[in-house]
Protein backbone atom coordinates (compact mmCIF):
# COMPACT_ATOMS: atom_id res chain seq x y z
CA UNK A 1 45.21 -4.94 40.94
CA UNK A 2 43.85 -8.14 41.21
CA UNK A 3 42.09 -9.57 37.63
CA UNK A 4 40.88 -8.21 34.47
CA UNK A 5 39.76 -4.87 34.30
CA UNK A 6 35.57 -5.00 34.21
CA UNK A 7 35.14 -1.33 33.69
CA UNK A 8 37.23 1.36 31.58
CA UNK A 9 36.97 4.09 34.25
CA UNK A 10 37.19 4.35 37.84
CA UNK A 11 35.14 6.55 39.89
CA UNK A 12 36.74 8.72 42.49
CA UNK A 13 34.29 8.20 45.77
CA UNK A 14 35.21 11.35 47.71
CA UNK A 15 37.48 14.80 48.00
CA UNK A 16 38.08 17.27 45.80
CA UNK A 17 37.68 14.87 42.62
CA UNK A 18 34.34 13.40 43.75
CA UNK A 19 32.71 11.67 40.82
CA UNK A 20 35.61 11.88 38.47
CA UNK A 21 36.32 9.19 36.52
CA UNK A 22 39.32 8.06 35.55
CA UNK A 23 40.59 6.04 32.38
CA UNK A 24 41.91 2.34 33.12
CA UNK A 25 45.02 1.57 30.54
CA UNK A 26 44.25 -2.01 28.58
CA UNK A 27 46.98 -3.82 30.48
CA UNK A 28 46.81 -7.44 31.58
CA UNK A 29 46.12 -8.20 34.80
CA UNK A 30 44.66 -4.60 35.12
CA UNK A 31 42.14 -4.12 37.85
CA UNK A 32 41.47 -0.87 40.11
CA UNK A 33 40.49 -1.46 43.73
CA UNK A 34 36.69 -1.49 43.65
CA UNK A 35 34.27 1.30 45.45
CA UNK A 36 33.40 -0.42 47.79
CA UNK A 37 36.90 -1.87 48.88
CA UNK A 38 37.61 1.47 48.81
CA UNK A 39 35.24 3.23 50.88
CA UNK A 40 36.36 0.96 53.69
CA UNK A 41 39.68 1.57 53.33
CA UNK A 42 39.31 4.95 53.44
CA UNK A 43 36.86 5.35 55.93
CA UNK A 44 39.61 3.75 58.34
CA UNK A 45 41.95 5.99 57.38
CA UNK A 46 39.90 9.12 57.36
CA UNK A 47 41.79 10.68 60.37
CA UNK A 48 44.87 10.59 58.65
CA UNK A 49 44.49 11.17 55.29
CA UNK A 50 44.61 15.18 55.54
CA UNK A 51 47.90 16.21 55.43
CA UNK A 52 49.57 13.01 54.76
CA UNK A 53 52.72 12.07 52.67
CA UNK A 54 51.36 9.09 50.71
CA UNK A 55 52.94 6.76 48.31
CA UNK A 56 51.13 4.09 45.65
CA UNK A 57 53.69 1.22 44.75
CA UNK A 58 51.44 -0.53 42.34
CA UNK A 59 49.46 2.38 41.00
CA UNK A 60 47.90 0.86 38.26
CA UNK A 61 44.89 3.18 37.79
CA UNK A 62 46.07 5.28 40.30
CA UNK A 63 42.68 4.45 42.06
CA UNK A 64 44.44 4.87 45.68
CA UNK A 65 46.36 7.46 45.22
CA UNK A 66 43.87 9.72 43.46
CA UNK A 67 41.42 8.91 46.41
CA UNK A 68 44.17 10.45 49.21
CA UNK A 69 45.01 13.39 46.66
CA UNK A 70 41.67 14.30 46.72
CA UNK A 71 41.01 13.35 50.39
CA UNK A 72 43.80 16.13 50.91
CA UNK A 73 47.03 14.40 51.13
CA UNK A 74 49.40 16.36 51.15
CA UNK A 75 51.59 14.47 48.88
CA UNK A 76 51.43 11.37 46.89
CA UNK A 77 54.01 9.14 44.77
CA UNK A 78 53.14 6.54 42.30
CA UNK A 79 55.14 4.24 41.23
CA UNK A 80 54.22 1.92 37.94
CA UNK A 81 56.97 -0.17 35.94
CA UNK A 82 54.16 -0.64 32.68
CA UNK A 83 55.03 1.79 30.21
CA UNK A 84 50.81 1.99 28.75
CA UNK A 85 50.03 2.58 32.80
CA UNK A 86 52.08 4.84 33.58
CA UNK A 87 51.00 7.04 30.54
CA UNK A 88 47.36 6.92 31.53
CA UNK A 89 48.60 7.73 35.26
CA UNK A 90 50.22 10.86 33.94
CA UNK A 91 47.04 11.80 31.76
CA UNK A 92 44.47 11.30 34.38
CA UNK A 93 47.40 13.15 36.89
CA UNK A 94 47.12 16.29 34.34
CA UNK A 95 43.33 16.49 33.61
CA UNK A 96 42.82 16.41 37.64
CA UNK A 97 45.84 19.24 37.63
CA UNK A 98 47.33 17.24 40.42
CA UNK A 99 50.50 19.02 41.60
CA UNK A 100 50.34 17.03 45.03
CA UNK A 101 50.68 13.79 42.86
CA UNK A 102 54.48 12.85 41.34
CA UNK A 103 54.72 9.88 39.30
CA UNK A 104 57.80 7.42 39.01
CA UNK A 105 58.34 4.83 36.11
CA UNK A 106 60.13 1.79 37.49
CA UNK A 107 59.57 -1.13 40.19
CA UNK A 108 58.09 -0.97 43.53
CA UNK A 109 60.98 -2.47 45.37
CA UNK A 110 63.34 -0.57 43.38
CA UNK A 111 61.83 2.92 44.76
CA UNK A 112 61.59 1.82 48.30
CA UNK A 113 65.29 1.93 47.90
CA UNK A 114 65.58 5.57 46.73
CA UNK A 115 63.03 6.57 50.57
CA UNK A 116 63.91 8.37 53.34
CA UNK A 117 63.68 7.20 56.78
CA UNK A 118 60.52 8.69 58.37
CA UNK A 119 59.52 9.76 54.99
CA UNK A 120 55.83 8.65 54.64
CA UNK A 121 52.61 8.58 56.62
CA UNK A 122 50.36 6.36 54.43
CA UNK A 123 51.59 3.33 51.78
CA UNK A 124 49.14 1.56 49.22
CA UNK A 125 50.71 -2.07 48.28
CA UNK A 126 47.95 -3.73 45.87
CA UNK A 127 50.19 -5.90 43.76
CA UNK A 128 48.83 -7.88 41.16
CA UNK A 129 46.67 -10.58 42.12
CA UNK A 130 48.18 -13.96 43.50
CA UNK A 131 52.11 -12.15 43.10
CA UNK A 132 52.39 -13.25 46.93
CA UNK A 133 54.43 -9.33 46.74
CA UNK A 134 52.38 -7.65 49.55
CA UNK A 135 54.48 -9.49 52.92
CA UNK A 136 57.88 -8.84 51.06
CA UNK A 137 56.89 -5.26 50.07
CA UNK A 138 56.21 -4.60 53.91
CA UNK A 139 59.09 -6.17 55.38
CA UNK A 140 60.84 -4.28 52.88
CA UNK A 141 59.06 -0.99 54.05
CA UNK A 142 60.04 -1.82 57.45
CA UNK A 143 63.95 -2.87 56.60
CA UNK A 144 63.90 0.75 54.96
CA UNK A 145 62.32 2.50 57.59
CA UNK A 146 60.82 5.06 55.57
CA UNK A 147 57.12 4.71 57.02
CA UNK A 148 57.01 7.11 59.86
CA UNK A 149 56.23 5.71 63.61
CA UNK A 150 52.20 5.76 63.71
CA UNK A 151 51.58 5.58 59.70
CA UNK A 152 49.68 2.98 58.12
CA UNK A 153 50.57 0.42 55.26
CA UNK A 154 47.66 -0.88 53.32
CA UNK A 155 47.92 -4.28 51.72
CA UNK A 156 45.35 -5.64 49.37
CA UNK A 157 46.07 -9.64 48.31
CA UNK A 158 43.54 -13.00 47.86
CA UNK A 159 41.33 -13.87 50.44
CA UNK A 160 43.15 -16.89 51.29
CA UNK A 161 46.81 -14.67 52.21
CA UNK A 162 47.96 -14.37 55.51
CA UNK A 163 50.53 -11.57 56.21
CA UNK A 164 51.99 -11.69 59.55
CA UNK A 165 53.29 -7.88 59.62
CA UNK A 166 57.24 -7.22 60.79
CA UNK A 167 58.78 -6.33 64.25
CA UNK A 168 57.97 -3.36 65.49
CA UNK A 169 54.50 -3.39 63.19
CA UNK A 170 50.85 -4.64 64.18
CA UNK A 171 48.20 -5.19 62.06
CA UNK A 172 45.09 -2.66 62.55
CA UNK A 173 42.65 -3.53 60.19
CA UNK A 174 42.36 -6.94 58.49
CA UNK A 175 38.67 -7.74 56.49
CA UNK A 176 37.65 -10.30 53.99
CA UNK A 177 35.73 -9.19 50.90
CA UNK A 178 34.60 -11.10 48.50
CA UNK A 179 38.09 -12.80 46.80
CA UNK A 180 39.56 -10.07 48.29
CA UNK A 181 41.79 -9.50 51.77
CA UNK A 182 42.04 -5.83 53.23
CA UNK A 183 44.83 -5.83 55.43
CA UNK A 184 46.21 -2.34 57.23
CA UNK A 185 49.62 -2.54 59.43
CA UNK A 186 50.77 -0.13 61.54
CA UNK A 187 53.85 1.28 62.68
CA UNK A 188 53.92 1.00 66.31
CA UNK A 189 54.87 3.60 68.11
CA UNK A 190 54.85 4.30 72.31
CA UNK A 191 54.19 7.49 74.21
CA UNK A 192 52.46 9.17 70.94
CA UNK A 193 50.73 12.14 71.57
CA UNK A 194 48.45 11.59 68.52
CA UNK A 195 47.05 8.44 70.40
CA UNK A 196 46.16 6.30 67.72
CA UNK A 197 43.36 3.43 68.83
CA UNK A 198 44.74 0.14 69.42
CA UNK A 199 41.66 -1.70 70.07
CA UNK A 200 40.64 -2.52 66.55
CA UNK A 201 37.29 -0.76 66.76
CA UNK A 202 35.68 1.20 63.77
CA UNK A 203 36.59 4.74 63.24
């Protein structure tokens, strides 16, 4: 979520959903990840989206999170503390008939508290713009030890951020676009039979 909302839906690029478009709540501060933001992130994470336990700490829109549900994740939680958000999330949640989707009302360091350890495969951190959230909502991800070894946290911040991911993390993926920074950690893990690529090259 980084400025004002410029549109008042959101397209969903791929999946199940393709071409829906989903309603973005008039909340300041409001913005969905754009398409083409998007499409990259998801095209590195195309391997493991099928399947995955998934969860959206800053839904917002729900832009993320509807892209993975309908990329076949197997499950996905969204968390959003703004009452007018969170009731769009759970109308565009019942016109898809998402039963893979569960939503939760509070703060995102809040429900990282309530996770199990190995719990999740993929996390979507996109705070709002210039919060400086995204590095403490990872460390706090890795304190909590609820992203399983191998899964991927995604964190979206201003060009101009740096994280420098935890111990025991290494960061995959990390693009500029536009005002935007696109940065993917991962969960290192030794001796994995799923052999995930650590040379940084495209998928």
């Amino acid at each position: 979520m980084s400025k004002s909302a410029k549109n008042n839906r959101v397209r969903i690029i791929a999946g199940d959903w393709r071409g829906r478009r989903l309603p973005v709540a008039d909340v300041p501060g409001l913005r969905p990840s754009g398409d083409r933001s998007r499409e990259t992130l998801f095209n590195w994470l195309q391997p493991w989206v099928v399947g995955a336990d998934c969860a959206d700490l800053f839904a917002g829109t729900g832009a993320l999170g509807f892209e993975a549900a309908s990329r076949g994740a197997a499950s996905v939680q969204m968390v959003e503390k703004h009452p007018r958000a969170f009731a769009v999330l759970r109308e565009s949640a019942e016109q898809l008939q998402a039963e893979q989707v569960s939503l939760h009302a509070g703060g995102a360091m809040s429900f990282i508290e309530t996770l199990a350890t190995d719990s999740l495969d993929l996390v979507f951190v996109d705070p709002p713009f210039d919060s400086n959230l995204g590095g403490l909502v990872l460390e706090r991800l890795a304190t909590q030890g609820c992203v399983r070894p191998g899964g991927f946290v995604y964190v979206e911040s201003p060009a101009s951020a740096e994280i420098v991911p935890p111990e025991g993390w290494s960061t995959w993926r990390d693009q500029e676009m536009g005002e935007v920074r696109m940065q993917l950690f991962r969960c290192q893990v030794q001796d994995d039979e799923r052999n995930f690529p650590d040379d940084g090259s495209d998928i």
